[in-house]
Structure formats: C-alpha cells, structure tokens
Protein backbone atom coordinates (compact mmCIF):
# COMPACT_ATOMS: atom_id res chain seq x y z
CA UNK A 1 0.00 0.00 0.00
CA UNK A 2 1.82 3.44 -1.00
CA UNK A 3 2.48 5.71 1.56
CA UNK A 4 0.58 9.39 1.09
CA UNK A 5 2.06 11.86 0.08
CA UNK A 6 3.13 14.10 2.99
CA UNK A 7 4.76 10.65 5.22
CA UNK A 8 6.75 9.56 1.42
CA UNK A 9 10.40 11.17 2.82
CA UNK A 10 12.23 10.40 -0.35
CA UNK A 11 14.72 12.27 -2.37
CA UNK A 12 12.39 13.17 -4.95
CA UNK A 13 8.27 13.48 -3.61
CA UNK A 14 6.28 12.33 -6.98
CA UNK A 15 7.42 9.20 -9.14
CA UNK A 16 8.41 10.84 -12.10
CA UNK A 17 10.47 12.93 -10.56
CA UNK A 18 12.70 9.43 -9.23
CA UNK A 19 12.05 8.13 -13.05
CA UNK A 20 13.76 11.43 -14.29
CA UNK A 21 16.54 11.23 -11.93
CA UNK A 22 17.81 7.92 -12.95
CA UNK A 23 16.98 8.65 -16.44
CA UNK A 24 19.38 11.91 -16.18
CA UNK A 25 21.86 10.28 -13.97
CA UNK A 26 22.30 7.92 -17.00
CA UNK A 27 22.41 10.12 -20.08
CA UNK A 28 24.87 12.74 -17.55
CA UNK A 29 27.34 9.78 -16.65
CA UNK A 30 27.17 8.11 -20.20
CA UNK A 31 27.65 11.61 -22.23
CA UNK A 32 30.40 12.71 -19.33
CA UNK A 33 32.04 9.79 -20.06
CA UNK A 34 31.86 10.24 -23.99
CA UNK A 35 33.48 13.80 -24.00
CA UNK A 36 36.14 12.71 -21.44
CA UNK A 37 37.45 9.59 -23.10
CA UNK A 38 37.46 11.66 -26.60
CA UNK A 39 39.10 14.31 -24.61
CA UNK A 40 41.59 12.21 -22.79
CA UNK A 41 44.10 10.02 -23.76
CA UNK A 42 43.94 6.23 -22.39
CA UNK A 43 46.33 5.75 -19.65
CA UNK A 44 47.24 5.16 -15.59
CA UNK A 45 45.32 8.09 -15.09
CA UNK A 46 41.61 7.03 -15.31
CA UNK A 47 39.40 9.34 -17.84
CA UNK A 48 36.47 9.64 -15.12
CA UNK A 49 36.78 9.50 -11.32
CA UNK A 50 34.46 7.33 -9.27
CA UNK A 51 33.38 10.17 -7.23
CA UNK A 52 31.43 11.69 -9.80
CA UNK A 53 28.76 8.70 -9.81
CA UNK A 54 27.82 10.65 -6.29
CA UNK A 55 27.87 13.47 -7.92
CA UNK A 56 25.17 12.69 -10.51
CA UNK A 57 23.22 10.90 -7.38
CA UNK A 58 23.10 14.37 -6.02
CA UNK A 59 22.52 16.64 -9.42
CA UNK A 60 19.85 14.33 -11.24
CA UNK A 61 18.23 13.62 -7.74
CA UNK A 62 18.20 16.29 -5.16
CA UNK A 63 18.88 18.76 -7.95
CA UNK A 64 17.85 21.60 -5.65
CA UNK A 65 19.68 20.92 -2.80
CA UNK A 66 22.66 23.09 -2.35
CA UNK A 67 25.26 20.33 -2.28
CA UNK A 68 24.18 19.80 -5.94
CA UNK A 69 24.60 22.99 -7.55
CA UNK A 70 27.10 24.00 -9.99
CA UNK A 71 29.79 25.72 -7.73
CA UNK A 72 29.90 22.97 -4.93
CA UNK A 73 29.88 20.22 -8.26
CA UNK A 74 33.13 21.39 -9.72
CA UNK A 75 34.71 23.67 -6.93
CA UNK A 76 33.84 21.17 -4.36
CA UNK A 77 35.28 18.22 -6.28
CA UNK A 78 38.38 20.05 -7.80
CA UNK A 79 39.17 21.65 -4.17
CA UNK A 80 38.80 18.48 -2.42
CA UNK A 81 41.04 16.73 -5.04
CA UNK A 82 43.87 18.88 -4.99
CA UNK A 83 43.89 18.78 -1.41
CA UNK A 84 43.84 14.92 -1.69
CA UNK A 85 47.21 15.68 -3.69
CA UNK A 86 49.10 18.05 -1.17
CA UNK A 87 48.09 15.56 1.86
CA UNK A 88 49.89 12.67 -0.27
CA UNK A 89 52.68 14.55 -1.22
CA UNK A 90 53.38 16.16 2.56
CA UNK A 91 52.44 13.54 4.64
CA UNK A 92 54.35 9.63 4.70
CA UNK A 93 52.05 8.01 6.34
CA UNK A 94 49.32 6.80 3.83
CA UNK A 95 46.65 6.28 6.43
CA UNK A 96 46.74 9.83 8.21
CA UNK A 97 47.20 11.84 4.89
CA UNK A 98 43.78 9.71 4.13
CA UNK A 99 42.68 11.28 7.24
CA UNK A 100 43.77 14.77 6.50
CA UNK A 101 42.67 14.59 3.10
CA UNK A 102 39.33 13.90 3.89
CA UNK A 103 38.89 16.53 6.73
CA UNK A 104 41.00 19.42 4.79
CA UNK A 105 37.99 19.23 2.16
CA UNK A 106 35.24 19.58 4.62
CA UNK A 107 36.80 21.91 5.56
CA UNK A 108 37.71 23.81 2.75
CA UNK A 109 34.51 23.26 0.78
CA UNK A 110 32.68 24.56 3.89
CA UNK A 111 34.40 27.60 3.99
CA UNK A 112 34.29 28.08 0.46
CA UNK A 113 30.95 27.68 0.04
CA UNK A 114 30.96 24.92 -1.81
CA UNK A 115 30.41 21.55 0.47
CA UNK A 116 29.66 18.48 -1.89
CA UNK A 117 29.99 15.08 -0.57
CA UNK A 118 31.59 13.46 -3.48
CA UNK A 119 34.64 15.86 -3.07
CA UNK A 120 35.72 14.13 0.36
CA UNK A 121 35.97 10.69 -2.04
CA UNK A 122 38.11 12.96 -4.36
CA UNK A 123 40.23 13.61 -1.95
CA UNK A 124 40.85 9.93 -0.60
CA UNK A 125 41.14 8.84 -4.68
CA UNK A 126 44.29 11.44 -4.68
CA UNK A 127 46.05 9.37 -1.81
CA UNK A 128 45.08 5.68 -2.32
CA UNK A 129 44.49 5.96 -6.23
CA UNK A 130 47.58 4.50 -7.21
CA UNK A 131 50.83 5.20 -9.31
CA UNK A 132 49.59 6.96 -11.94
CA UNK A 133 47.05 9.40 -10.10
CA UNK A 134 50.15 10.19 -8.17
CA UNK A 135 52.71 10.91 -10.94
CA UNK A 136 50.38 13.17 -12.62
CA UNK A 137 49.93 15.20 -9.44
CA UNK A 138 47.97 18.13 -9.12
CA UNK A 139 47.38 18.01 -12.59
CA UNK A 140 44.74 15.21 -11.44
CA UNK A 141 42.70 17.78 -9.90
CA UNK A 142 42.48 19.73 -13.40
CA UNK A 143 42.07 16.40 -15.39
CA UNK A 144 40.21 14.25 -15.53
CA UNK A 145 38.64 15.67 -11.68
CA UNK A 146 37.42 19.09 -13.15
CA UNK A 147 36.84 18.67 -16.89
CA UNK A 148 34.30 15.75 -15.60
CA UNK A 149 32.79 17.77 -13.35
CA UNK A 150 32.00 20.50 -15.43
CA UNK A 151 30.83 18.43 -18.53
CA UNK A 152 28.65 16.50 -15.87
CA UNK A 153 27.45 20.49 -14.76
CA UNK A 154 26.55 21.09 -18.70
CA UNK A 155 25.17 18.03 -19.55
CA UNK A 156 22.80 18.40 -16.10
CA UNK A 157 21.77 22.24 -17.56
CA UNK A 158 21.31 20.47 -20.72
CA UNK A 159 19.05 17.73 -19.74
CA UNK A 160 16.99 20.37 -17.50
CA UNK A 161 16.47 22.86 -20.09
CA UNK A 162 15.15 19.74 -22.22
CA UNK A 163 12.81 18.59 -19.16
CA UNK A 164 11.71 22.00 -18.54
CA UNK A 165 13.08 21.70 -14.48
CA UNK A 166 15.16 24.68 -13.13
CA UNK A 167 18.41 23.83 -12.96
CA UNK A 168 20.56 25.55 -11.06
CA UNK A 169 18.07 26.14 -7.96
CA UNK A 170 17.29 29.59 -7.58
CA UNK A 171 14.68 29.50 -4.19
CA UNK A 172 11.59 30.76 -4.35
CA UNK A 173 10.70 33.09 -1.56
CA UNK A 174 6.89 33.70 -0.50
CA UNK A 175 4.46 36.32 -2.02
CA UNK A 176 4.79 39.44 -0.51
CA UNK A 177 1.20 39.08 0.60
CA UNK A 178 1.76 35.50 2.20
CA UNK A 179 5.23 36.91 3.76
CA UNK A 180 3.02 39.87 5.05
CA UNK A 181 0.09 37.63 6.57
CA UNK A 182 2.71 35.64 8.55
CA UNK A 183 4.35 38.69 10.25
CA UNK A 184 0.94 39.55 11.17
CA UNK A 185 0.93 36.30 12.62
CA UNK A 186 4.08 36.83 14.61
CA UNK A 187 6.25 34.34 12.34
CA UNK A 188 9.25 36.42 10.75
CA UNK A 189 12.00 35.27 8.62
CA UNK A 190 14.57 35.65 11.65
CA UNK A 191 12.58 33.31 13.71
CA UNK A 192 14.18 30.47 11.18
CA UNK A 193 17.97 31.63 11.98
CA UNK A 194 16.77 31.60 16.02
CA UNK A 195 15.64 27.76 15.53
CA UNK A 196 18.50 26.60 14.09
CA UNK A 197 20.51 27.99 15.90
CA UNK A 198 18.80 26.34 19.22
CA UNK A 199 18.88 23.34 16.92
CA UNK A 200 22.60 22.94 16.54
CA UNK A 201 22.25 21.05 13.13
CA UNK A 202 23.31 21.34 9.97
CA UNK A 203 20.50 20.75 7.21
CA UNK A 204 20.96 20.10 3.43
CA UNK A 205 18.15 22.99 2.38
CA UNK A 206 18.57 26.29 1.91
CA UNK A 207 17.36 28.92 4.05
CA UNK A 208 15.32 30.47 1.72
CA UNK A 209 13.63 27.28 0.77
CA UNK A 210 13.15 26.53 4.42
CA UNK A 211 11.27 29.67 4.58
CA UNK A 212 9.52 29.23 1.25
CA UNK A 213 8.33 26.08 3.22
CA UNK A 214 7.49 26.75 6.13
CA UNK A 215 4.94 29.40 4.27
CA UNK A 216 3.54 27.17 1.94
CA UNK A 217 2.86 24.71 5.23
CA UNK A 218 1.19 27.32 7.72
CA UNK A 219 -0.95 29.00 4.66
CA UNK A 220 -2.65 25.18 4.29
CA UNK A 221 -2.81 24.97 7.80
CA UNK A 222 -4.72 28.89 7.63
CA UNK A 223 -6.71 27.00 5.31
CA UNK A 224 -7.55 24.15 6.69
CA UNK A 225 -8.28 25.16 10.20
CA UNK A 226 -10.78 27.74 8.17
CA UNK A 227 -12.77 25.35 6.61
C-alpha cells in the first residue's frame, strides 16, 4: 500500500520525478564519459573518477539541494582533489594523509561555500588511487577531476532545459502578501535563523527554501483550520 504523500520522505516526492533522476543520472554519466574519453588520452590516469557517480546521485536527484549545484559540483570536487594531492605529497604516512585529506575538504569546501559530498571521495582517490594518479599530481585535480565535473554540470543544464526543471536552484521566496500575513501572525524570517541555531544542526536545504516552506505549510494549515 503506498504511503501518502506528505509521510513519502524520499529524495524526490512524486514518481516521475525518481524516473527522471535515474533517467538523467544515465544520459549525464554516459555523455560525461563520452566527452572525457574523446578528450583524454587512455592511460594510468583514469578518464572519469568514481566520485562523480555521487555526484550525478546528487545533481539528477536532489537537484535543488545546495550540495548539488554547480559551484559545490566542480569547486567542491576540484578543491577536495587537490587537497587529496598536497596531503599525499606532505604527509608519509598513507593512512593519516587519508585522514587529513578527507577533513582538509570539509573543511575547505565549507568555507568556500561549496560543500559536496563526493569531493571528500576525491580527496581519498588522490592518496590511495595508485601510481599513476600520483605521478600526474595536481594536474589530477584539473584532469580528468574538473573537466568531468563541469561536462557533468553542462550536460545536467542540458538535460533540465530539455525537461523543462530549473536547474541551477534559484529558491523561491513567498508572495509578498503571504510573507506579510505571517508577520501579522508573529512568524518572521529571523525566527528560522533563532531555531537553528537552538537546533545545533546542519541541514541540506537552503534557508530560503526553508522559509519558502514553512509558508507554503502554515498557509494550508490557515486554510484548513478555516474550513
């Protein structure tokens, strides 16, 4: 028996919606993959990273979360790679440049604006991927680490533009008449930043969208406690 609608938590809320992400996710990795082996000679070096499977997860299927947009795609995965590169190259010990990898790009990404989850597996590719990932340097964060993560960002645009979904997310803020009607209520934008801040969590939505939300959600409840 399907769930209903507002208790179906899932990446993507309607069914087409899941059909189009793995549809995308397929024509992104497949084209990505076409341009980059034209583009790129065979060799120790692979022509497309691993990472960048978890990077179509997140652009074909959460496409308006703000892990998948542009900026954190290829800033978050080149970043996070050429840190990978500096930990190898600095630090002996295999197992704590892993380490250091991996939390340099949190890091970095976070304060850069540009936190994307397939970046910290960039990172750990730089140290543990082998011989030739590690001859080639920093160069690996240039190619193949950003050239496939912007032809996976263009192909995404692409495929959105074709599908007629927004691509990259711009949020939607309320009305100025809804926005108005909840300050009357006592509810005001700031009241979001005070929550989260009680919170102490980290969520993957934008604040905006949050508070696009939240104003769809107490207008049906307005609604429904009218009729």
């Amino acid at each position: 028996m399907p769930l209903p609608r507002a208790k179906a938590f899932w990446a993507t809320a309607f069914p087409a919606d899941r059909l189009l992400g793995g549809v995308g996710a397929c024509i992104g990795i497949a084209l990505t993959m076409l341009v980059c082996v034209a583009l790129l000679p065979a060799g120790d070096v692979p022509q497309i990273v691993a990472p960048l499977g978890a990077s179509a997860v997140l652009v074909f299927a959460v496409r308006s979360s703000p892990l998948a947009q542009p900026w954190p795609v290829i800033g978050g995965n080149t970043l996070s790679a050429a840190i990978g590169v500096a930990a190898f190259q600095l630090i002996p010990d295999a197992k704590l440049a892993a380490g250091v990898a991996v939390g340099a790009a949190i890091l970095a990404m976070s304060l850069l604006r540009c936190l994307h989850p397939p970046g910290g597996a960039a990172a750990l590719t730089a140290v543990i991927g082998g011989p030739g990932i590690h001859a080639a340097g920093y160069a690996f964060a240039l190619v193949p680490v950003a050239l496939n993560s912007v032809v996976l960002v263009l192909v995404a645009g692409l495929f959105y533009r074709v599908t007629r979904r927004p691509y990259p997310h711009h949020a939607t803020l309320p009305s100025a008449a809804i926005a108005a009607e909840r300050r009357a209520a006592g509810f005001h934008p700031d009241d979001i930043d005070a929550a989260l801040e009680d919170m102490h969590e980290s969520f993957d939505i934008a604040r905006d969208d949050l508070h696009a939300l939240l104003a769809k959600a107490e207008l049906h409840a307005q609604r429904r406690q009218r009729s």
